[in-house]
Protein backbone atom coordinates (compact mmCIF):
# COMPACT_ATOMS: atom_id res chain seq x y z
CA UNK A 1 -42.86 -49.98 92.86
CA UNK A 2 -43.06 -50.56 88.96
CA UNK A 3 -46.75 -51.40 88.96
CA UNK A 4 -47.76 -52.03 85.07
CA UNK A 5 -46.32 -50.71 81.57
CA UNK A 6 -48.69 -47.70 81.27
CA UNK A 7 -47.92 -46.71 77.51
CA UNK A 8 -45.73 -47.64 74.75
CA UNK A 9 -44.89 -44.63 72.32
CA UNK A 10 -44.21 -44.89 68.62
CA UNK A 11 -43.76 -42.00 66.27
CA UNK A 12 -44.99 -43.14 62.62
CA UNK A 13 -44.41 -40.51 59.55
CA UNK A 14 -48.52 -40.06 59.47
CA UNK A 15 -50.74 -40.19 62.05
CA UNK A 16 -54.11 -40.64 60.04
CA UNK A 17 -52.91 -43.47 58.08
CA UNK A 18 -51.12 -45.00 60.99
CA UNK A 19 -54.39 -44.72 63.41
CA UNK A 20 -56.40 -46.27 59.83
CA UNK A 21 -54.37 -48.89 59.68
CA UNK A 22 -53.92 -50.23 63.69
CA UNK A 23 -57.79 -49.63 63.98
CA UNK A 24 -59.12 -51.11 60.57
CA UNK A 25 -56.43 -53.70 59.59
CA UNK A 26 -54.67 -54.50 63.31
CA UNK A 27 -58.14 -54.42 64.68
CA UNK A 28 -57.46 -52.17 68.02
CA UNK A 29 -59.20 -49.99 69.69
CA UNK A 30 -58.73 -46.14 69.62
CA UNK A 31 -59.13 -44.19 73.25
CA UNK A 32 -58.12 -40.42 72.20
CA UNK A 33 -56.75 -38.81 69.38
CA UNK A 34 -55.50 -34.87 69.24
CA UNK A 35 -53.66 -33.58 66.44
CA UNK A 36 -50.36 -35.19 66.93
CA UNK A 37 -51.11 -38.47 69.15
CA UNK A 38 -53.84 -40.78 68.63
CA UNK A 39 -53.96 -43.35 71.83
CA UNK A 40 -55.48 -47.50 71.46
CA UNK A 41 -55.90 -49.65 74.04
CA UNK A 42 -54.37 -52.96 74.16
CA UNK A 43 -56.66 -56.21 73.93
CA UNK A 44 -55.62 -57.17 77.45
CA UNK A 45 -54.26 -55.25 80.69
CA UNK A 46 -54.40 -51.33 80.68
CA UNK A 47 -51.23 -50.19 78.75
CA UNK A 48 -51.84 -48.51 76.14
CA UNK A 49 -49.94 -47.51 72.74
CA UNK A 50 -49.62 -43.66 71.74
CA UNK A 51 -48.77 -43.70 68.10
CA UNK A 52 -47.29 -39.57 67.41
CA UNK A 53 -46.05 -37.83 65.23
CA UNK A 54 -44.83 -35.08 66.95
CA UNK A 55 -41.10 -34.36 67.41
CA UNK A 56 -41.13 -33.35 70.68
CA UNK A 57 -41.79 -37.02 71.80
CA UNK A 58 -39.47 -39.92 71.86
CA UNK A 59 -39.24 -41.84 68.70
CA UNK A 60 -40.00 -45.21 70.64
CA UNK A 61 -40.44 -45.30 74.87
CA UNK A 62 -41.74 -46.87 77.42
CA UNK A 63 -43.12 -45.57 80.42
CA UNK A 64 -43.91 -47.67 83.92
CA UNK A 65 -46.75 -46.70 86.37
CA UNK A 66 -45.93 -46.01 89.80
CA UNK A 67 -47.90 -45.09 92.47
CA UNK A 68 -45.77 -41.42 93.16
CA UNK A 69 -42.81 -40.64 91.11
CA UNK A 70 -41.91 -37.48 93.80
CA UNK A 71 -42.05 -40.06 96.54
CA UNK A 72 -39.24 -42.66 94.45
CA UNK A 73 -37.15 -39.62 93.70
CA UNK A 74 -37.01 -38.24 97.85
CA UNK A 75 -36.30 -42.07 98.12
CA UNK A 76 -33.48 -42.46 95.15
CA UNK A 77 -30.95 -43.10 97.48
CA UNK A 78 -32.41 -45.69 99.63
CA UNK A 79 -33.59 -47.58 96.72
CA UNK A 80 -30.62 -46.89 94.66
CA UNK A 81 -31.97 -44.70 92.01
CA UNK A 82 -29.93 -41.98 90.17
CA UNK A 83 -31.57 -39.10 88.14
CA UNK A 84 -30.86 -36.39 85.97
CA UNK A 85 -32.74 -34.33 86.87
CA UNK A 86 -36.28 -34.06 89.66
CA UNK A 87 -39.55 -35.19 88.32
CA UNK A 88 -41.50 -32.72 86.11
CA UNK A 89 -45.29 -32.51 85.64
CA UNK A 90 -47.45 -33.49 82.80
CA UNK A 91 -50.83 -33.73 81.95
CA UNK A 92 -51.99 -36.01 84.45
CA UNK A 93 -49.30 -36.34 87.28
CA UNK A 94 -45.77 -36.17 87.12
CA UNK A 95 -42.79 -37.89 85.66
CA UNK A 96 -38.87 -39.06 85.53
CA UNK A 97 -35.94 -40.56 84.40
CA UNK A 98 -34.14 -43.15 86.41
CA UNK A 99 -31.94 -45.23 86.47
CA UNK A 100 -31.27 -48.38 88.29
CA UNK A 101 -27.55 -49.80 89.81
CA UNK A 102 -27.14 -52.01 86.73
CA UNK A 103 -27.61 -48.94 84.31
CA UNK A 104 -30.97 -49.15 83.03
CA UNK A 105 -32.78 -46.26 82.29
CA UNK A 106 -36.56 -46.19 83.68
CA UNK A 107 -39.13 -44.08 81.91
CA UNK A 108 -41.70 -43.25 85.24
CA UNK A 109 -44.75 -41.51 85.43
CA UNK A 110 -47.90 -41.24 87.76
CA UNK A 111 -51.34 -39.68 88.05
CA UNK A 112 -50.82 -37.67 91.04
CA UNK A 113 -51.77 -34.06 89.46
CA UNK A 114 -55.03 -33.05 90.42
CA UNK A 115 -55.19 -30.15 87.47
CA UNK A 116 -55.00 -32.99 85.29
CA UNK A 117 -58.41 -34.56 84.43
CA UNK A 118 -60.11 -34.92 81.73
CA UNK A 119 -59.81 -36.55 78.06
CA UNK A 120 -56.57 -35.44 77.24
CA UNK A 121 -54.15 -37.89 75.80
CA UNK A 122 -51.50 -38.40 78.60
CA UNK A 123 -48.15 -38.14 75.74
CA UNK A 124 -45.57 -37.80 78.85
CA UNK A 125 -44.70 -34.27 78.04
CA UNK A 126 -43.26 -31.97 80.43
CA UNK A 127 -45.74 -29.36 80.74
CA UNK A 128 -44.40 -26.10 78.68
CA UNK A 129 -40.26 -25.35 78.44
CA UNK A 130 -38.44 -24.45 75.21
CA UNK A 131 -37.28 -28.50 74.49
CA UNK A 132 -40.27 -30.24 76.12
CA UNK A 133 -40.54 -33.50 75.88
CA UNK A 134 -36.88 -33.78 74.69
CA UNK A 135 -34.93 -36.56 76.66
CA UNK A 136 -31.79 -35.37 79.18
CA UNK A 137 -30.11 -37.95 80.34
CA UNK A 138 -27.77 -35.45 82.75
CA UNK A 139 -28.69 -32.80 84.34
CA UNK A 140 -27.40 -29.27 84.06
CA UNK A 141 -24.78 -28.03 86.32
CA UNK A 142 -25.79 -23.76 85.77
CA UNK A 143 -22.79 -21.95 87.45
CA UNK A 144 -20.53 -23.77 85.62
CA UNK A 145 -22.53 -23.70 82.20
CA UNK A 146 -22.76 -19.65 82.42
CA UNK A 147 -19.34 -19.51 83.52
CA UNK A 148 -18.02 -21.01 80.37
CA UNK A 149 -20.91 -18.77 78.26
CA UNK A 150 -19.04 -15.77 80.02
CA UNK A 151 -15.43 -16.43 79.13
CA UNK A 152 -16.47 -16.95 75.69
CA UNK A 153 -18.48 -13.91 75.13
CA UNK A 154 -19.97 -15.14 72.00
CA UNK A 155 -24.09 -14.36 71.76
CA UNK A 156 -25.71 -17.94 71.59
CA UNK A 157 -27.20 -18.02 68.08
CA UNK A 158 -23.61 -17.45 66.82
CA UNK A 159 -21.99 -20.23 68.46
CA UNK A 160 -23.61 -23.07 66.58
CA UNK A 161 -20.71 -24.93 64.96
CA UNK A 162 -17.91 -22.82 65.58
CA UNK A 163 -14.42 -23.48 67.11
CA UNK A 164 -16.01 -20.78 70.27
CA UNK A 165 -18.35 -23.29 70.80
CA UNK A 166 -16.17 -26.35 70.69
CA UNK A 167 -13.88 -24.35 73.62
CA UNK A 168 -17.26 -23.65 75.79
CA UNK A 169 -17.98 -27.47 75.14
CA UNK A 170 -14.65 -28.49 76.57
CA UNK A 171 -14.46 -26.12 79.71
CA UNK A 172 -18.07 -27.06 80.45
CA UNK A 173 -17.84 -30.78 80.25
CA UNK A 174 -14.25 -30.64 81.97
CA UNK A 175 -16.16 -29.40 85.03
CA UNK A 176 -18.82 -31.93 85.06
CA UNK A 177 -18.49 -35.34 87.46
CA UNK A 178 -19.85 -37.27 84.24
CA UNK A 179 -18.33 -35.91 81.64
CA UNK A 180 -20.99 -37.82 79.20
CA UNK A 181 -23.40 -34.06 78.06
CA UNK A 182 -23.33 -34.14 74.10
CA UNK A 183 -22.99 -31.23 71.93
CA UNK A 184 -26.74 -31.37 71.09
CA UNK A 185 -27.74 -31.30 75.33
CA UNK A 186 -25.29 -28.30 75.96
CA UNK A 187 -26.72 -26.62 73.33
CA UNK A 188 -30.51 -27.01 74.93
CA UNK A 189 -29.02 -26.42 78.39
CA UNK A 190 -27.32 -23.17 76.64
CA UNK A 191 -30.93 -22.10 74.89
CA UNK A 192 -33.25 -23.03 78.28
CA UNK A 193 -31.01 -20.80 80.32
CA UNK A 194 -31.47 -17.91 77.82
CA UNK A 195 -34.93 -18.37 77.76
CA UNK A 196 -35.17 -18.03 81.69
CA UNK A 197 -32.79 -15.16 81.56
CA UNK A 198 -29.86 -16.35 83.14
CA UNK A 199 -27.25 -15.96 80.41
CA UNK A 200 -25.29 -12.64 80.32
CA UNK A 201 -26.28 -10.14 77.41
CA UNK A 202 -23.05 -10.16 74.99
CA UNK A 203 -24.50 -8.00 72.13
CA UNK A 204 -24.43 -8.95 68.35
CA UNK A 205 -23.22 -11.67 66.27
CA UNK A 206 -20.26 -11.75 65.14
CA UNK A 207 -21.08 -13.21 62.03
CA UNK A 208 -23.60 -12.56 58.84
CA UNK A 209 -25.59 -14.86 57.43
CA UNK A 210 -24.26 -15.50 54.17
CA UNK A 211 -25.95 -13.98 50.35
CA UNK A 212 -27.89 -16.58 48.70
CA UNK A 213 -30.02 -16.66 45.85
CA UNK A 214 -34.10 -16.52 46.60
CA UNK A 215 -34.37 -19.76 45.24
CA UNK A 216 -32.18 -20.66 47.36
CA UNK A 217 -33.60 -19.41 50.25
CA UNK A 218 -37.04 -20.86 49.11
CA UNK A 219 -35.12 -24.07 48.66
CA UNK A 220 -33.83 -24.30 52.14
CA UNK A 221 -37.24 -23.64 53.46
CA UNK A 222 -38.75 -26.45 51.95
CA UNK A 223 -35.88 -28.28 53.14
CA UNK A 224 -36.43 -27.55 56.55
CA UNK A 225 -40.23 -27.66 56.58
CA UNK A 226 -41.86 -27.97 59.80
CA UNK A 227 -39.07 -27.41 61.35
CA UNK A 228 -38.53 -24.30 60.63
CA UNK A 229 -40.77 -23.24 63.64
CA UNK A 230 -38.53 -25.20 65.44
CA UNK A 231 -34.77 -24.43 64.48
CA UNK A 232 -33.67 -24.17 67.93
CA UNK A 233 -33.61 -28.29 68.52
CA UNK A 234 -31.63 -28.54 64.82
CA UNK A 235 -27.52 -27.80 66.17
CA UNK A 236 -25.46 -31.06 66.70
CA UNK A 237 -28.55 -32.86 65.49
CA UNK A 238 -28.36 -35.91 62.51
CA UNK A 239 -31.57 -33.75 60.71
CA UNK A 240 -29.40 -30.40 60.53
CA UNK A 241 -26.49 -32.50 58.98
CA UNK A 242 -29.07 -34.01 56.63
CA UNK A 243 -30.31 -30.32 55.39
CA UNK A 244 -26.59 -29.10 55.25
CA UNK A 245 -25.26 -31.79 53.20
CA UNK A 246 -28.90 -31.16 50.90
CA UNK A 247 -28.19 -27.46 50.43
CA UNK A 248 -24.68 -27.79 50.09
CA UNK A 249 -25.03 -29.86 46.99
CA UNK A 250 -26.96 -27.38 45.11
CA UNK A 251 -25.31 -24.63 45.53
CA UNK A 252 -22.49 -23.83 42.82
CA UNK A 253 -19.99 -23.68 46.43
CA UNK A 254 -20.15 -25.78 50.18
CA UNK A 255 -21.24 -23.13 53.15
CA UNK A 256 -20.04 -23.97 56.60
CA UNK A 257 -22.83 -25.81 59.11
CA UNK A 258 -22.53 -22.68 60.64
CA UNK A 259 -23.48 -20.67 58.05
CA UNK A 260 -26.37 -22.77 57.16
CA UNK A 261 -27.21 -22.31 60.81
CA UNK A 262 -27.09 -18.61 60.35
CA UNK A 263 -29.13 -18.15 57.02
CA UNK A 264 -31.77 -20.73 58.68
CA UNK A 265 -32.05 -18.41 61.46
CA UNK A 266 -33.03 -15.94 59.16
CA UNK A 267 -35.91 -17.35 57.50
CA UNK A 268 -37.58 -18.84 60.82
CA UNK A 269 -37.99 -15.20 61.51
């Protein structure tokens, strides 16, 4: 079933220095680079190692080979296989999560996809989706997600670290069969559902983001940098704690995580 390692992944702060110094220094040899993943073959075998620096990829994985990841999933039950969620497609096949009766998690993936050919480096990224390439480890459960979303009747860019958020948290998780979902995978599930047009329209926010200075608002840019493009993947995440607890000390007073939340929403516009 597991036929080979097929890649190792490793996201380094730089990309250029990082494929400079594996190829100059380390001595390996470079397959494919695009703008975020550069990919070097290893001196023996096939696998190869994807040094990224792109946050939509795992900070370190590995992913096994098999011959047809659709084919393991119809067959999860017979060989004892549990997963979050079916496979999903990328570049040049398709790919899961699994995880075997002793609770280790397998990274899968296969070349089945006959759309993908080519020289494109294979990074394991769900094709397209608002979080892709972002690791869930359990699967949605919809009805019960909305339902929740409903009885709140707060809009979802105002929920973000507020006690409405904690009670949708609660009710949701209370009616899951693993109760294990973190804040951070709710709020994706939340987002995703939005973005396919599932959620409920519940008007405006209830809240303002708050007045700030324009150096301050320049200063919480910079903060954020990149991902400012990208604010939706910050709630219940250790980088949007990072920028709060930055801001908050230099301002002359603390603002609430959701506030912060609020006045970045304002400047990725």
């Amino acid at each position: 079933m597991l036929q080979r390692v097929d890649r190792i992944l490793v996201r380094v702060p730089g990309l250029e220095s990082a494929v400079r110094y594996y190829r100059d220094v380390l001595g390996m040899k470079p397959i494919r680079q695009d703008a975020h993943v550069a990919s070097f073959k290893l001196a023996e075998g096939a696998t190869e190692l994807l040094l990224h620096d792109d946050p939509d990829l795992p900070a370190e994985a590995t992913y096994w080979l098999v011959n047809d990841v659709r084919e393991l999933y119809r067959r999860r039950a017979e060989l004892k296989l549990s997963f979050p969620s079916p496979p999903s497609q990328i570049t040049h096949g398709y790919r899961a999560i699994a995880k075997d009766p002793f609770g280790t998690v397998l990274l899968l993936l296969d070349r089945k996809s006959e759309a993908g050919v080519g020289e494109a480096v294979e990074n394991a990224k769900p094709a397209g989706g608002l979080f892709a390439g972002v690791e869930q480890r359990v699967a949605v459960n919809k009805p019960a997600l909305i339902a929740a979303y409903e009885k709140i009747g707060r809009t979802a860019d105002d929920l973000p670290y507020t006690p409405h958020f904690e009670s949708l948290y609660s009710s949701y998780i209370a009616a899951l069969q693993e109760p294990s979902t973190t804040r951070a995978e709710v709020w994706r599930h939340l987002l995703t559902l939005r973005k396919a047009g599932k959620l409920p329209k519940l008007g405006e926010a209830r809240s303002k983001p708050p007045e700030v200075s324009a150096e301050a608002r320049t200063l919480l840019r910079a903060m954020l940098g990149k991902d400012i493009g990208k604010r939706d993947r910050l709630p219940y995440s250790k980088r949007f704690d990072e920028i709060v607890d930055g801001f908050n000390a230099t301002q002359p007073r603390a603002i609430s995580p959701h506030l912060v939340w609020r006045l970045v929403g304002t400047l990725a516009k």
